[in-house]
Protein backbone atom coordinates (compact mmCIF):
# COMPACT_ATOMS: atom_id res chain seq x y z
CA UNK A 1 0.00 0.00 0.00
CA UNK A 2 2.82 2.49 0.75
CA UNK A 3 1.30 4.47 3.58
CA UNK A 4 3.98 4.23 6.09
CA UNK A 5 2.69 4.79 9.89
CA UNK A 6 -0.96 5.00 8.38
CA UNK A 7 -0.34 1.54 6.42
CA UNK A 8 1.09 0.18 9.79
CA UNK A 9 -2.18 0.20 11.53
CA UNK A 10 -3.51 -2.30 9.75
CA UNK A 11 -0.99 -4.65 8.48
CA UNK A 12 0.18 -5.82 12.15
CA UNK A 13 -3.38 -8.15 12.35
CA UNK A 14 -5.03 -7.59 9.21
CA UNK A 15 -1.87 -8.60 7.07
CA UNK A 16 -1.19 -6.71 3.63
CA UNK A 17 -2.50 -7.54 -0.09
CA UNK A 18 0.19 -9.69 -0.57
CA UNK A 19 -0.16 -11.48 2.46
CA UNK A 20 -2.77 -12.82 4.17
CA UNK A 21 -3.69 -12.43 8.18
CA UNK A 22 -5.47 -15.02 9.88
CA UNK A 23 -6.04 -12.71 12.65
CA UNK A 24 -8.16 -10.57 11.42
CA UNK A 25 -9.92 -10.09 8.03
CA UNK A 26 -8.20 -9.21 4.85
CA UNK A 27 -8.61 -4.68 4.47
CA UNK A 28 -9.38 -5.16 0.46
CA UNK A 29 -12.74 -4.08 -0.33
CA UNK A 30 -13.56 -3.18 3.68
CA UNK A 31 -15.45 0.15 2.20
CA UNK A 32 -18.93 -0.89 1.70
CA UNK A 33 -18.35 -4.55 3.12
CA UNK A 34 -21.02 -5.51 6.25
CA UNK A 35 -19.46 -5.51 9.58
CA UNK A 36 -18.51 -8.74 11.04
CA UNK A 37 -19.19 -10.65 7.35
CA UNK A 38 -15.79 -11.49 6.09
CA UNK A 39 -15.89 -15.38 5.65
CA UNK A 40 -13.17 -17.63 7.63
CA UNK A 41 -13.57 -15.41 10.95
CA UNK A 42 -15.67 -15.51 14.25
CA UNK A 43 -17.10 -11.91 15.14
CA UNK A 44 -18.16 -11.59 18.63
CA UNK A 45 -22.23 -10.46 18.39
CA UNK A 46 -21.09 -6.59 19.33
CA UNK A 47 -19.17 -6.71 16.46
CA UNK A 48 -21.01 -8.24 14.06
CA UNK A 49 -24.35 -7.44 15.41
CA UNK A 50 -24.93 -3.74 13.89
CA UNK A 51 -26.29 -4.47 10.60
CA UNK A 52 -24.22 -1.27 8.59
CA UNK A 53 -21.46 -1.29 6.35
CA UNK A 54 -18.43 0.25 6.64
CA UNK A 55 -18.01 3.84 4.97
CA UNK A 56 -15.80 6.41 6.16
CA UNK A 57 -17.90 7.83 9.03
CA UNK A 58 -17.87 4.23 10.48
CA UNK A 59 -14.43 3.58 9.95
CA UNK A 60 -13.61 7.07 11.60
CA UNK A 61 -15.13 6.10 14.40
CA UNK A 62 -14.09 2.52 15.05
CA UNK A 63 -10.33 3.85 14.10
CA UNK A 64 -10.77 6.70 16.78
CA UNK A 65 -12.04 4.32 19.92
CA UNK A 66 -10.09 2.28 22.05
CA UNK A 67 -11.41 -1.25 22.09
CA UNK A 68 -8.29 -2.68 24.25
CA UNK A 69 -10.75 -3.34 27.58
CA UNK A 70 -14.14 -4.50 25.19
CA UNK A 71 -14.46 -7.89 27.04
CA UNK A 72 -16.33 -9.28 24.59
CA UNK A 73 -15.07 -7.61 21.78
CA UNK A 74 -11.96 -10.14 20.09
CA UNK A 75 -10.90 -7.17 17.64
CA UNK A 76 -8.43 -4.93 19.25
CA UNK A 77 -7.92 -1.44 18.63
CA UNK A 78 -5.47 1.11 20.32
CA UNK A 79 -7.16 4.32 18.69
CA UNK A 80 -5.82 6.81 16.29
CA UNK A 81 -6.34 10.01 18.00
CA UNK A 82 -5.05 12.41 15.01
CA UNK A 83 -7.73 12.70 12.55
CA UNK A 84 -5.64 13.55 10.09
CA UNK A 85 -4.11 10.20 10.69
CA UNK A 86 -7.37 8.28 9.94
CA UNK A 87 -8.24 10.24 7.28
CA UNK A 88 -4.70 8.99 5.39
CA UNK A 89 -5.87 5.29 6.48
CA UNK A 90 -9.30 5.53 4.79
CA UNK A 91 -7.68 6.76 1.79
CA UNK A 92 -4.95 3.78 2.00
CA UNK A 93 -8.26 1.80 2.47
CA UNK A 94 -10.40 2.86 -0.11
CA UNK A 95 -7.32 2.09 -2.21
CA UNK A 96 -7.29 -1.01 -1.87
CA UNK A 97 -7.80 -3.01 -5.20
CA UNK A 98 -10.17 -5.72 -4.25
């Protein structure tokens, strides 16, 4: 993708398009994809339970909270507090071929 620090946020679990992750599901085509659908993973029923998909208000969101503590929530996320930030990883996303 060649984002650098913005690209790093999801590669660690996610993997990259040339590499496959199998903890957590593949970012190509994420934009417009249902929450909690990608096939081959588990999605705990807070995650997978809100029947929307993904667009960039969504993914703003979900990249600015801090899901560390979510008990029942198996995807982690540290936050990205700079919007700027998360607007260069929806772009990286939305890039994405599928």
């Amino acid at each position: 993708m060649g984002g650098g620090a913005a690209e790093q946020h999801g590669v660690d679990c996610h993997g990259s398009p040339d590499e496959a992750s199998r903890l957590a599901p593949p970012l190509a085509g994420v934009i417009a994809r249902r929450a909690g659908s990608a096939a081959g993973f588990v999605f705990s029923r807070s995650f997978a339970g809100p029947e929307h998909a993904w667009r960039c208000e969504s993914l703003d969101a979900w990249l600015a909270s801090v899901t560390i503590a979510a008990p029942d929530l198996a995807a982690r996320n540290s936050g990205v507090a700079d919007p700027f930030e998360r607007q260069m990883v929806r772009a990286l996303l939305a890039a994405i071929p599928r």
